[in-house]
Protein backbone atom coordinates (compact mmCIF):
# COMPACT_ATOMS: atom_id res chain seq x y z
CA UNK A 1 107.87 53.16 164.66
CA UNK A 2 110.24 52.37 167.71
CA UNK A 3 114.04 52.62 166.90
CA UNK A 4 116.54 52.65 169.53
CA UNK A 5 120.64 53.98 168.99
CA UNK A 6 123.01 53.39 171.55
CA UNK A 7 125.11 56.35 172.89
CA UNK A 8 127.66 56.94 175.97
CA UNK A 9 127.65 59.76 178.62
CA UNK A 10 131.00 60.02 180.63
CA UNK A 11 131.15 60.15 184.37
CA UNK A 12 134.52 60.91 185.75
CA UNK A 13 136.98 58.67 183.65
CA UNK A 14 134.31 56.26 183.51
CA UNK A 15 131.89 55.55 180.69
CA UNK A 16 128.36 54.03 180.59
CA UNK A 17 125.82 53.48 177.82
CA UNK A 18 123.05 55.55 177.37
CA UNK A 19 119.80 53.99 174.86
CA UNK A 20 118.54 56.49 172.80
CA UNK A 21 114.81 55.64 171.77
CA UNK A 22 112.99 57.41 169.19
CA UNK A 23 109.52 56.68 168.92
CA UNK A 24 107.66 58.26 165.72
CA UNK A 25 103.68 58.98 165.17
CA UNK A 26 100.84 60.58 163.81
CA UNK A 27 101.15 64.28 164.59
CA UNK A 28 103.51 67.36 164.52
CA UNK A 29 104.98 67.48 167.90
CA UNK A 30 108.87 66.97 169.13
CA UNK A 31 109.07 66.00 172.82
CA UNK A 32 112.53 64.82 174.42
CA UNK A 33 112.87 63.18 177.63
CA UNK A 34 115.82 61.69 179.91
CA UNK A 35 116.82 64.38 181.88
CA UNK A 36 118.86 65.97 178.80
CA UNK A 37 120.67 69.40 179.74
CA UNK A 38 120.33 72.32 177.22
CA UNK A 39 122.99 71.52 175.07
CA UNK A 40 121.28 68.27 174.12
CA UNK A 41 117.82 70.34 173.28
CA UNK A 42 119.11 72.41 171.10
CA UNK A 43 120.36 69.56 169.21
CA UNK A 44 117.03 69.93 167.76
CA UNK A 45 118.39 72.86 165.40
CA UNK A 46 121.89 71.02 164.94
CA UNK A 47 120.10 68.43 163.52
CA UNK A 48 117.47 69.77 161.37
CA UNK A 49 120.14 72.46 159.79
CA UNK A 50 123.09 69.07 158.65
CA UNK A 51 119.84 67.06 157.60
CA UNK A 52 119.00 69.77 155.27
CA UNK A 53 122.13 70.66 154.38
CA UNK A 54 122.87 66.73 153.09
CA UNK A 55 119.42 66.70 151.92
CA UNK A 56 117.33 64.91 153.96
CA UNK A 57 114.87 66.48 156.77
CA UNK A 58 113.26 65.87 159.86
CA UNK A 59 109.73 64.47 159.09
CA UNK A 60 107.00 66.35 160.00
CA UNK A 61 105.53 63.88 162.38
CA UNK A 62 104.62 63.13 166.26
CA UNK A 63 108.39 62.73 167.50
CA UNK A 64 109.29 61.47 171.22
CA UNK A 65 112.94 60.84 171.76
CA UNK A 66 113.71 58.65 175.31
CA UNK A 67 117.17 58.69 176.98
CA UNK A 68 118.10 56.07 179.04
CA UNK A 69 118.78 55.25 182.20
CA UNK A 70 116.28 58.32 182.41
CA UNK A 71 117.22 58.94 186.41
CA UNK A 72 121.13 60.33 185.46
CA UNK A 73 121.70 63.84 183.77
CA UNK A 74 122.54 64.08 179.70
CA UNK A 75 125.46 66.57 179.24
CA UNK A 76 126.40 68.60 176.04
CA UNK A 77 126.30 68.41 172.09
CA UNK A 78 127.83 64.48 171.64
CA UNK A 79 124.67 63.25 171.21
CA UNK A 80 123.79 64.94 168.13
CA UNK A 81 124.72 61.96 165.86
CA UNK A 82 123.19 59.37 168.14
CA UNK A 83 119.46 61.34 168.15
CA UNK A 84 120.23 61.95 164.40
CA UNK A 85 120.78 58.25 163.25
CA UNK A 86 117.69 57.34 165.57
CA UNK A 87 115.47 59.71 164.05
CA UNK A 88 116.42 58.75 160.50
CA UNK A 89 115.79 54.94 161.11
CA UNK A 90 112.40 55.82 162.40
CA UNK A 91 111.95 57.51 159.62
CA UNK A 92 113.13 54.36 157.37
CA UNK A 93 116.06 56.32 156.05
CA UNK A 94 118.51 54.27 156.95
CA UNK A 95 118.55 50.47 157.79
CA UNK A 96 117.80 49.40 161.43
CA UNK A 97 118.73 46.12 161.36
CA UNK A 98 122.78 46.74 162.85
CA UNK A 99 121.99 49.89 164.67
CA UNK A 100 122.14 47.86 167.97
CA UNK A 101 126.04 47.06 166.75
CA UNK A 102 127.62 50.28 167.35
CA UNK A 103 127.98 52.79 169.50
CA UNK A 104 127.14 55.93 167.90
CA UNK A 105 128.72 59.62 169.35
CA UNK A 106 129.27 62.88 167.96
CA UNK A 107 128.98 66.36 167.82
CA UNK A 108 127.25 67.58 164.39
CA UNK A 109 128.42 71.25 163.31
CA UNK A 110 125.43 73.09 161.11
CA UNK A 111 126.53 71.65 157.58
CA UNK A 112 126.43 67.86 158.31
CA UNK A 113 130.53 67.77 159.65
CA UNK A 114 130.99 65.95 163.14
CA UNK A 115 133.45 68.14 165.37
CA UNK A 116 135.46 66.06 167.83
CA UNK A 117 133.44 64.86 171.15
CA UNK A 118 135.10 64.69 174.69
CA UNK A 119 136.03 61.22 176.43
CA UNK A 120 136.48 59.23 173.23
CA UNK A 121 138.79 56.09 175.16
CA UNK A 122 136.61 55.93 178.04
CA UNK A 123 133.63 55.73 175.67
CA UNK A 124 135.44 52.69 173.73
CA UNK A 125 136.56 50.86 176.83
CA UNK A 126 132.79 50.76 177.50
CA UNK A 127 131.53 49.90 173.92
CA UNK A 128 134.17 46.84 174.44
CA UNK A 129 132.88 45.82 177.46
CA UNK A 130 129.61 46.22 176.78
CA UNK A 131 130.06 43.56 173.71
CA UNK A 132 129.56 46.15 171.16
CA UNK A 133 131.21 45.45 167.35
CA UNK A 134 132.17 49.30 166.69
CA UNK A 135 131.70 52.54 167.49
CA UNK A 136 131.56 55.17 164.84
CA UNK A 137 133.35 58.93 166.39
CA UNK A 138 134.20 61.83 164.49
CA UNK A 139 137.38 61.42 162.32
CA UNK A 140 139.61 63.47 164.59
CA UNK A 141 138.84 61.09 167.62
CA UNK A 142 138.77 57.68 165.62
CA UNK A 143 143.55 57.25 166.86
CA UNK A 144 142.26 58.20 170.24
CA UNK A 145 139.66 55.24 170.50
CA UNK A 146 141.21 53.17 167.81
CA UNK A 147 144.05 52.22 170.86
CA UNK A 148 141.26 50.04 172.18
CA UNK A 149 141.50 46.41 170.93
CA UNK A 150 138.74 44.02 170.20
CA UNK A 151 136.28 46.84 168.89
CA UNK A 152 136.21 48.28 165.22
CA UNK A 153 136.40 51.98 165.48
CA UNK A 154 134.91 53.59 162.65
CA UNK A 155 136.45 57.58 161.97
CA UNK A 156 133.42 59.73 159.90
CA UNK A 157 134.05 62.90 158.64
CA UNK A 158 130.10 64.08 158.69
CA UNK A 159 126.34 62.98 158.79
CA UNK A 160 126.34 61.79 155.00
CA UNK A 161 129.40 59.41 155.26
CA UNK A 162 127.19 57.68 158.39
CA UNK A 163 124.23 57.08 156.34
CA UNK A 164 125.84 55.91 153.58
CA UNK A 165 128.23 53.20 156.49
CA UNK A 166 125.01 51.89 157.64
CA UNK A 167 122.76 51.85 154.68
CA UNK A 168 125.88 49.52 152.94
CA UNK A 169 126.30 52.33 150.42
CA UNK A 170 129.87 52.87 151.68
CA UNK A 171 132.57 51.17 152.75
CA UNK A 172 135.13 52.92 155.10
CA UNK A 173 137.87 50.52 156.72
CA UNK A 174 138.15 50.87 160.36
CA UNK A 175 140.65 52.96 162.17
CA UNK A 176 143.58 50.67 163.02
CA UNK A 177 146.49 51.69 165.63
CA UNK A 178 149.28 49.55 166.80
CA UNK A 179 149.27 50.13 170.33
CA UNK A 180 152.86 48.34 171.37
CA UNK A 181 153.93 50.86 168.50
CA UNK A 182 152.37 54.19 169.79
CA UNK A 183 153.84 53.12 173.30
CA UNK A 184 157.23 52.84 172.19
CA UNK A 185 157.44 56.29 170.48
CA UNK A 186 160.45 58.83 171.32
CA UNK A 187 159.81 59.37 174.85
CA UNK A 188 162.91 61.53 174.97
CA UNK A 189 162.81 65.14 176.32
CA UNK A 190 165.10 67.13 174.12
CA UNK A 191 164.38 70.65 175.21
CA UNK A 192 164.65 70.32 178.85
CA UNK A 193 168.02 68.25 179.99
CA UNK A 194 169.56 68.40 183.33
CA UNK A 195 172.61 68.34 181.08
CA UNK A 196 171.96 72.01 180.39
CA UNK A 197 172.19 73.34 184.15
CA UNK A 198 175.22 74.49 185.02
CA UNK A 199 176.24 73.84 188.59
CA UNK A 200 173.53 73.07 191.38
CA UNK A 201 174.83 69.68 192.21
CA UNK A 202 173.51 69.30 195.18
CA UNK A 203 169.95 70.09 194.20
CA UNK A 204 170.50 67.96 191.13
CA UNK A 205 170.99 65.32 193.62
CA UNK A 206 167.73 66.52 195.97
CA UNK A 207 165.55 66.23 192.36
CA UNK A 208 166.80 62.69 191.88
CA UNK A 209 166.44 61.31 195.55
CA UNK A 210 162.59 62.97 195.21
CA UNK A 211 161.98 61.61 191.66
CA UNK A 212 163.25 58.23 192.61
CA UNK A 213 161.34 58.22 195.87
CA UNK A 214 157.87 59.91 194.72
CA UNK A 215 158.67 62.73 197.23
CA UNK A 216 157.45 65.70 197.19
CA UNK A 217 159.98 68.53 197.10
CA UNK A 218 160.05 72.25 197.76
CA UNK A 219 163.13 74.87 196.59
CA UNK A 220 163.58 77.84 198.19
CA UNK A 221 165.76 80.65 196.84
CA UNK A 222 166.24 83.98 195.34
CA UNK A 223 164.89 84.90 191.65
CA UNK A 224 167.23 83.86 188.68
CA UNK A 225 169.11 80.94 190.97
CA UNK A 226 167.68 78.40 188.41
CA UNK A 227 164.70 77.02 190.40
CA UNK A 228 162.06 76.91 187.63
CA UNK A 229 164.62 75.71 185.14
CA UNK A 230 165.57 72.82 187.07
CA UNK A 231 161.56 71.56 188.05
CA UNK A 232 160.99 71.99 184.00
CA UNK A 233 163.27 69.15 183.84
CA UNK A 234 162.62 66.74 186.47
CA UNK A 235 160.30 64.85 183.77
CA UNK A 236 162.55 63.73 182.16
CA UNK A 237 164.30 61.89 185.17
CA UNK A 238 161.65 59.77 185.86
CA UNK A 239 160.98 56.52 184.81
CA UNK A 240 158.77 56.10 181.29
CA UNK A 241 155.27 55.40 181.47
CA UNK A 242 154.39 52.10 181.21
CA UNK A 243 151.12 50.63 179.40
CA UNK A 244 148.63 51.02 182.07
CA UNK A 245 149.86 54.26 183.52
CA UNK A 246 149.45 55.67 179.52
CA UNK A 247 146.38 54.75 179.59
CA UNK A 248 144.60 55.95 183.00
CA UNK A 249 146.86 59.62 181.94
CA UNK A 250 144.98 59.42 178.19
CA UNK A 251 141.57 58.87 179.53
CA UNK A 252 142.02 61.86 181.86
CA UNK A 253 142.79 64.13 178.93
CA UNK A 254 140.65 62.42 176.78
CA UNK A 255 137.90 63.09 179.01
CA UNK A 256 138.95 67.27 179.94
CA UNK A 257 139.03 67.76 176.28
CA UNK A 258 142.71 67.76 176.18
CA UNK A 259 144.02 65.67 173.55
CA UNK A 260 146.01 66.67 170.43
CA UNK A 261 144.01 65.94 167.46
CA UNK A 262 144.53 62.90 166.09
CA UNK A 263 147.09 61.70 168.95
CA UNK A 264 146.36 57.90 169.84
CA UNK A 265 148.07 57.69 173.30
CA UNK A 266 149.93 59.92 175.64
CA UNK A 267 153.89 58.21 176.25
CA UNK A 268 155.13 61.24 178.46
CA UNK A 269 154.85 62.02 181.75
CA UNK A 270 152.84 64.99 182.40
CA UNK A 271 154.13 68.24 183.28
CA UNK A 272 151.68 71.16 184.67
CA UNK A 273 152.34 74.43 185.89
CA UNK A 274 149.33 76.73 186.64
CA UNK A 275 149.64 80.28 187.84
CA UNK A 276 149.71 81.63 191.20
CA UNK A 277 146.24 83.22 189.78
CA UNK A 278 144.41 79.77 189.70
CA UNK A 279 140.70 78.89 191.30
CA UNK A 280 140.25 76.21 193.75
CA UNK A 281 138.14 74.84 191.26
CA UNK A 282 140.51 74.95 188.08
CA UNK A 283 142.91 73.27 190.47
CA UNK A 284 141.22 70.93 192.02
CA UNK A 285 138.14 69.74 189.83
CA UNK A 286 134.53 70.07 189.63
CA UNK A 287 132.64 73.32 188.19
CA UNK A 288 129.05 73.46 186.84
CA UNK A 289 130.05 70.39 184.23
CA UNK A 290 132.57 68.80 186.48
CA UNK A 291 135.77 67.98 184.91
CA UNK A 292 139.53 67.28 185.95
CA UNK A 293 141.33 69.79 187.64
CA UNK A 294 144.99 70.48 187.25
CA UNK A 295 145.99 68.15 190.26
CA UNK A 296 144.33 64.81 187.73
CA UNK A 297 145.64 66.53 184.85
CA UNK A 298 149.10 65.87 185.92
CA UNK A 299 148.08 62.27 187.31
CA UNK A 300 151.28 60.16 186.73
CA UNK A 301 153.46 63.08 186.14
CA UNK A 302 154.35 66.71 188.33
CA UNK A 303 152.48 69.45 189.27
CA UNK A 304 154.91 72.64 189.27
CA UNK A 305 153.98 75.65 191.64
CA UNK A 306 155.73 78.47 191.22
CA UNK A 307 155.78 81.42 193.76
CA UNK A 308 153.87 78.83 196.27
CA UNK A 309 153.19 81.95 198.98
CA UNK A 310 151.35 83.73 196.29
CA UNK A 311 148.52 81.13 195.48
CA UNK A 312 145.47 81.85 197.68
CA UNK A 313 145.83 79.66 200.54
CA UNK A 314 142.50 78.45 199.70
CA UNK A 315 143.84 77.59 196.67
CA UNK A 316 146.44 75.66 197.87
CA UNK A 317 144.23 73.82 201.45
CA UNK A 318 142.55 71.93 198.88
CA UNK A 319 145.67 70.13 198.07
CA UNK A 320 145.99 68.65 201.00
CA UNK A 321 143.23 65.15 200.68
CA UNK A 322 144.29 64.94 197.13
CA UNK A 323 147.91 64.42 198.04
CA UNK A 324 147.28 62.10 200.82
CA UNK A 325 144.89 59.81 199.15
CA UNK A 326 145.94 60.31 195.60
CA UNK A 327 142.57 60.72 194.30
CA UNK A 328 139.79 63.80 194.25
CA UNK A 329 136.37 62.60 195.11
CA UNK A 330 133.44 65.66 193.52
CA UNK A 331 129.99 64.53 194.98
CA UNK A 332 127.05 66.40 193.30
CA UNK A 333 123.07 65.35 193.88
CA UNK A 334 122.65 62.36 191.93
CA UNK A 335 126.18 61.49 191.79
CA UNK A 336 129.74 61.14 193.21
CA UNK A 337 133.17 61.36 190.58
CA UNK A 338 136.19 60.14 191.21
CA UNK A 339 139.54 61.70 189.37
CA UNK A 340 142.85 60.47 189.66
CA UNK A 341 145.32 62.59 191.38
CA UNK A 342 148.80 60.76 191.83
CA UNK A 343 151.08 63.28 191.02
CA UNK A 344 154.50 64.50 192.41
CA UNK A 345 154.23 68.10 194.13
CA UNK A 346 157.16 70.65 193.16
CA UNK A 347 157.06 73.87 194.20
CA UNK A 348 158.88 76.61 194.04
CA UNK A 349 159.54 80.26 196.41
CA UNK A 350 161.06 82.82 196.98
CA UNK A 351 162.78 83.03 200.73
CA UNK A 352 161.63 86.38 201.72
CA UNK A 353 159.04 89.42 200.20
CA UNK A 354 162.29 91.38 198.44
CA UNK A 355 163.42 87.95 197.41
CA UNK A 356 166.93 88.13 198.52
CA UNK A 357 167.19 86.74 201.88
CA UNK A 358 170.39 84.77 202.02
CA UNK A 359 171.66 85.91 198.97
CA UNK A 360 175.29 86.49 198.92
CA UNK A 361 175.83 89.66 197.28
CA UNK A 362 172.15 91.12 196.97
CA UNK A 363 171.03 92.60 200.66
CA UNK A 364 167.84 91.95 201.63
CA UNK A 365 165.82 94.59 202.95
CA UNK A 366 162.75 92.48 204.96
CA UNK A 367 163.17 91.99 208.74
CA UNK A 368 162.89 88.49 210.48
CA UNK A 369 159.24 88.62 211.05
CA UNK A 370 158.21 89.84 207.48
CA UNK A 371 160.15 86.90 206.67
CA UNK A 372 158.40 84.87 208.72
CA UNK A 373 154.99 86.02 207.67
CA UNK A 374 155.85 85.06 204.11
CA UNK A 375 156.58 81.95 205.26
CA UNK A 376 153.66 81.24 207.27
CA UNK A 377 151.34 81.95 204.15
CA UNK A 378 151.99 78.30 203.33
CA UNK A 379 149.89 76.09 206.13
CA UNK A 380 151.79 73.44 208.62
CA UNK A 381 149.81 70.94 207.19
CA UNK A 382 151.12 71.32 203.55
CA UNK A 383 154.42 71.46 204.46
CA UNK A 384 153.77 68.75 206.56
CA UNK A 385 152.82 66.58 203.21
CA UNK A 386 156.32 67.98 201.40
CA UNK A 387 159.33 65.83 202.25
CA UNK A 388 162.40 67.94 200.82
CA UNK A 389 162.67 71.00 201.24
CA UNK A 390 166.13 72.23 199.67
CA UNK A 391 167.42 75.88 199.49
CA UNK A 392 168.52 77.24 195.87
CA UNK A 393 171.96 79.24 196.00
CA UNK A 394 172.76 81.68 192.84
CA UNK A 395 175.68 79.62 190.24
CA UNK A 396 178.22 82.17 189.99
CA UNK A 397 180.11 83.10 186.80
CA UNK A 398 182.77 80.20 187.13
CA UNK A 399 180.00 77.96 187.05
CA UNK A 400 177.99 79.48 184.61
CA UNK A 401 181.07 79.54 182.09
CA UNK A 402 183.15 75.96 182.44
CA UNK A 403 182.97 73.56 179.97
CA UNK A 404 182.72 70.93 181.33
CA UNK A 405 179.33 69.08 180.45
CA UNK A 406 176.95 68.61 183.20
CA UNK A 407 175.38 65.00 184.14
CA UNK A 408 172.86 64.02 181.64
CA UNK A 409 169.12 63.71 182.09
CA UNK A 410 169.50 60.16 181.05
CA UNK A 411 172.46 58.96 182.89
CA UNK A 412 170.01 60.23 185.97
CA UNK A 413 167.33 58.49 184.82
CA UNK A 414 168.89 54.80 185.14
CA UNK A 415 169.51 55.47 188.66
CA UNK A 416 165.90 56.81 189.28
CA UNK A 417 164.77 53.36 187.36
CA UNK A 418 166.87 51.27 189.29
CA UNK A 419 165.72 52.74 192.84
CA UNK A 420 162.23 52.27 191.37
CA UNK A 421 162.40 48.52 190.85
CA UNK A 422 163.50 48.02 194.39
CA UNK A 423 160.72 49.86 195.31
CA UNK A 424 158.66 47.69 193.38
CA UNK A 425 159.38 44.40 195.00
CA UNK A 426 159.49 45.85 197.95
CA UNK A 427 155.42 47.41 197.93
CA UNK A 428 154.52 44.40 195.70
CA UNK A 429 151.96 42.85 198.56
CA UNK A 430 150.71 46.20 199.66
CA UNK A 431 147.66 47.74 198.27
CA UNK A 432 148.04 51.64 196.84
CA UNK A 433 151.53 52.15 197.94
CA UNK A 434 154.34 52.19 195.16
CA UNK A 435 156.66 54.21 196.57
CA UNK A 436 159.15 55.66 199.53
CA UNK A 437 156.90 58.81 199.83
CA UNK A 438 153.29 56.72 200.68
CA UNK A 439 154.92 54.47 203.71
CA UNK A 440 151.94 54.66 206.05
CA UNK A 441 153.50 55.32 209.97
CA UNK A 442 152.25 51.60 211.06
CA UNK A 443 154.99 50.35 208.29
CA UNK A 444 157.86 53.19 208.94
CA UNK A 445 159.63 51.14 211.70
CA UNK A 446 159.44 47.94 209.81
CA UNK A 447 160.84 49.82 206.24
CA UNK A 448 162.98 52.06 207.56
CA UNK A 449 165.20 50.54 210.33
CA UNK A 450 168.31 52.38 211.54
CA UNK A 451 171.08 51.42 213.90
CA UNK A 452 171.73 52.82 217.10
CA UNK A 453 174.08 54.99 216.14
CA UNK A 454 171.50 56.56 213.26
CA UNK A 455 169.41 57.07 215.86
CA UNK A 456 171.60 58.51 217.91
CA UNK A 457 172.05 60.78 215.17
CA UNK A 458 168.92 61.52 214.21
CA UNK A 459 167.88 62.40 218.15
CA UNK A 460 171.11 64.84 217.87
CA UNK A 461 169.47 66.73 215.17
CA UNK A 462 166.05 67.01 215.25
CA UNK A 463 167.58 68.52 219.21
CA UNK A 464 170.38 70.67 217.94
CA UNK A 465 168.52 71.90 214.64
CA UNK A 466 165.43 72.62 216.12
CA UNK A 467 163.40 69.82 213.74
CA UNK A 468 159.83 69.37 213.95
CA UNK A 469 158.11 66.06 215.21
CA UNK A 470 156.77 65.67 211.77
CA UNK A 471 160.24 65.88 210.18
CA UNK A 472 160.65 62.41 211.64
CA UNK A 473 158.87 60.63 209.60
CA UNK A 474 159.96 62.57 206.32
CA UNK A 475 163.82 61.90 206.95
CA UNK A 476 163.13 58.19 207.23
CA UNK A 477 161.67 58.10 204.27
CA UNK A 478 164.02 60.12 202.41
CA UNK A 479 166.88 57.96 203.78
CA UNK A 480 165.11 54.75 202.75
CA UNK A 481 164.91 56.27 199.18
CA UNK A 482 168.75 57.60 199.44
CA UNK A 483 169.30 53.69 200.43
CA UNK A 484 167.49 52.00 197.48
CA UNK A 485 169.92 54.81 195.20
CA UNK A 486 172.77 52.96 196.54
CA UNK A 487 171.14 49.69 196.25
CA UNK A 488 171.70 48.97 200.26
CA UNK A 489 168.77 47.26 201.68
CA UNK A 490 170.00 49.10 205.15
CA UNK A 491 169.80 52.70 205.87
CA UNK A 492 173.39 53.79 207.15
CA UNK A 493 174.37 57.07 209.08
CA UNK A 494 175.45 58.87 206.00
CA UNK A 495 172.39 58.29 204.25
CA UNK A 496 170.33 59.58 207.49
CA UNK A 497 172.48 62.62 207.08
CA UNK A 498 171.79 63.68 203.78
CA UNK A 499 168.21 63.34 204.23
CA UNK A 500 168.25 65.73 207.44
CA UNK A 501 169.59 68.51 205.53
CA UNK A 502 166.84 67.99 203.16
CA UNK A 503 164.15 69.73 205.82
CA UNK A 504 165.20 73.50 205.85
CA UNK A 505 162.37 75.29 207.00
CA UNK A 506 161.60 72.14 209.97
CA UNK A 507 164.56 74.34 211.34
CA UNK A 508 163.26 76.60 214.37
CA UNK A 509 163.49 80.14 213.68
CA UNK A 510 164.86 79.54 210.04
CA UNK A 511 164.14 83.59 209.12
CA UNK A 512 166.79 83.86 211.61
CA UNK A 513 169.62 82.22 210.84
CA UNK A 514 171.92 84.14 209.22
């Protein structure tokens, strides 16, 4: 007897349908086919150990299980339940007649339970398209998929409540979410507020020129000057997720495994900070199994380095394409991925080895060209790609101790959203550009336009200060976004000079300056 279950296999944060076919004979052999990986063979033993545990078995006959398409590689254990249903309905166990319905995943532990599976939105995205009615997951993934509309998701603890669901034994009510309502949950960020930094107002004000503008942003100062405390918190200046951005940010944690059990949708923007210790791979993407890295893991939110010079600059070359093109392409044999990588670069460092260069009461004890060796561990090209680079002064005790309360997270945060919108209408005709930071050069002169007495300025500085060519660009854009702040379609002199002082280390010999 031919019975066929339908499954999903995840590529990237994609999903497409896999056919599982079970064909059953005369005889005593198992053969499986489809390019499965060894997770999926020794579902096998899975299998047999929660049939006989529920009491049923695997019959003792000629079985040949087909995966379809048979050309692309099966990966790990989620197929257990689709294989197990298929061999059962061979075996007239369970009726066939709806099996081509649903879409069938999950992992079976060794007493009949179904642990939670990997990529559960992606896989009902693709059951909906596909024109499936349901898709029965394992309980703890049934909010995740449940966010889909216009399929029944079905949440089953273990192997018996499935046979029982598709026999008509049992009735179990599909998983229903209200998606408008897990949007709109608190989206607040109560343990990290800018209110709680004392002092620093004028990198308060670099943070919210870079979070309004997309901009990537680099601080520079000695340890304990708050520059790790203040990145924690730049979050919760940006504008809320909306819909569509949720989404694309749950399906990549959905699909790296990454999802808090039983959460429905991810409202926040994401925050990572891996250690200086991290692989190119961990960072980046890929690995034996490829899955997202820590650049798509913060997709939609910030990636945090801390003590940039100590990341291997391999480590840190391979951000380079993903932060120009917003995206990290992993080609294997039989097939490329694709993982979204729009996130906003912070990064943090020390000035000098000791740590105290420019400190003003701590000597520091490196000369100008350790300094500048420290410097140089980060690449041209990567600073190249950072727009603001701001230096990080100690607060002093008078700081530290007044009462009055600092600016609020959220009274930052309506600024940010208001420079957003502008930005908004203004990219609204142009293709993968949605903010300040992703002008392409062809559009700079057109976008940012400055009177001849800004660029009078501007030629004074990059001359007097020693600026790089490629600091050009960078302080246009940073103007434009210190413009749309203001709400001033034209970039005036006094916005040009606040963003020049935002590019620090563009300054020739910077370890020399003071």
């Amino acid at each position: 007897m031919l019975v066929k279950t339908f499954g999903s296999a995840v590529a990237g944060i994609r999903a497409f349908t896999v056919t599982v076919e079970v064909y059953m004979d005369q005889g005593i052999q198992f053969f499986m086919v489809g390019l499965p990986d060894n997770a999926v063979k020794e579902s096998h033993h899975r299998i047999e150990s929660a049939l006989r545990t529920n009491g049923y078995r695997i019959p003792g006959k000629k079985i040949i299980i087909n995966m379809a398409p048979a050309d692309i590689r099966k990966e790990g254990s989620a197929y257990d339940l689709t294989l197990a249903v298929g061999i059962l309905g061979a075996n007239k166990v369970i009726r066939t007649d709806n099996l081509a319905e649903y879409v069938i995943m999950g992992e079976l532990s060794l007493d009949g339970g179904l642990v939670p599976i990997r990529g559960a939105l992606p896989i009902a995205i693709e059951a909906r398209k596909n024109g499936f009615k349901g898709i029965l997951l394992p309980l703890q993934n049934a909010r995740e998929a449940a966010i889909v509309k216009g399929i029944r998701v079905y949440g089953m603890p273990g192997i018996r409540e499935v046979i029982g669901f598709l026999n008509g034994d049992l009735r179990i009510d599909p998983v229903v979410i209200d998606g408008k309502e897990a949007f709109l949950q608190e989206n607040g960020f109560d343990d990290f507020d800018f209110a709680d930094v004392r002092g620093q107002e004028n990198i308060k004000r670099a943070l919210e020129i870079a979070a309004a503008g997309g901009h990537n942003v680099l601080l520079i100062g000695p340890p304990g000057s708050g520059k790790t405390m203040m990145a924690k918190r730049i979050p919760s200046i940006l504008p809320p997720l909306n819909l569509m951005e949720a989404l694309e940010t749950t399906k990549i944690h959905s699909v790296a495994g990454k999802l808090a059990t039983g959460q429905s949708l991810i409202v926040r923007r994401p925050f990572r900070m891996p250690h200086h210790t991290v692989s190119d791979i961990a960072l980046i993407g890929g690995g034996t199994i490829p899955h997202p890295g820590e650049v798509s893991m913060a997709h939609n939110g910030v990636l945090f380095l801390d003590e940039l010079p100590e990341f291997k600059r391999s480590v840190l070359e391979v951000l380079r394409q993903p932060m120009e093109d917003r995206m990290v392409t992993i080609s294997r044999a039989k097939m490329t991925l694709e993982y979204p990588a729009g996130f906003m670069l912070v990064a943090a460092m020390n000035p000098c080895p000791c740590g105290f260069y420019s400190h003003p009461t701590i000597t520091c004890q490196c000369s100008p060209a350790e300094i500048q060796r420290y410097i140089n561990r980060i690449s041209g090209p990567l600073f190249d790609r950072i727009d603001i680079h701001i230096e990080v002064q100690p607060v002093d005790y008078r700081q530290l101790s007044a009462r009055r309360q600092s600016e609020s997270s959220a009274e930052i945060r309506k600024r940010v959203i208001g420079a957003k919108s502008i930005q908004e209408k203004r990219f609204s005709a142009m293709e993968s550009i949605y903010c300040n930071a992703q002008i392409p050069s062809g559009k700079l002169r057109e976008l940012c336009r400055i009177n001849e007495t800004g660029d009078l300025l501007l030629k004074t500085a990059m001359e007097k200060l020693g600026l790089s060519a490629r600091a050009y660009d960078r302080i246009l854009k940073v103007a434009r976004t210190v413009a749309d702040l203001e709400n001033s379609g034209d970039i005036r002199i006094e916005h040009l000079a606040e963003a020049i002082q935002y590019r620090s280390l563009d300054r020739l010999n910077w370890s020399e300056k003071n």
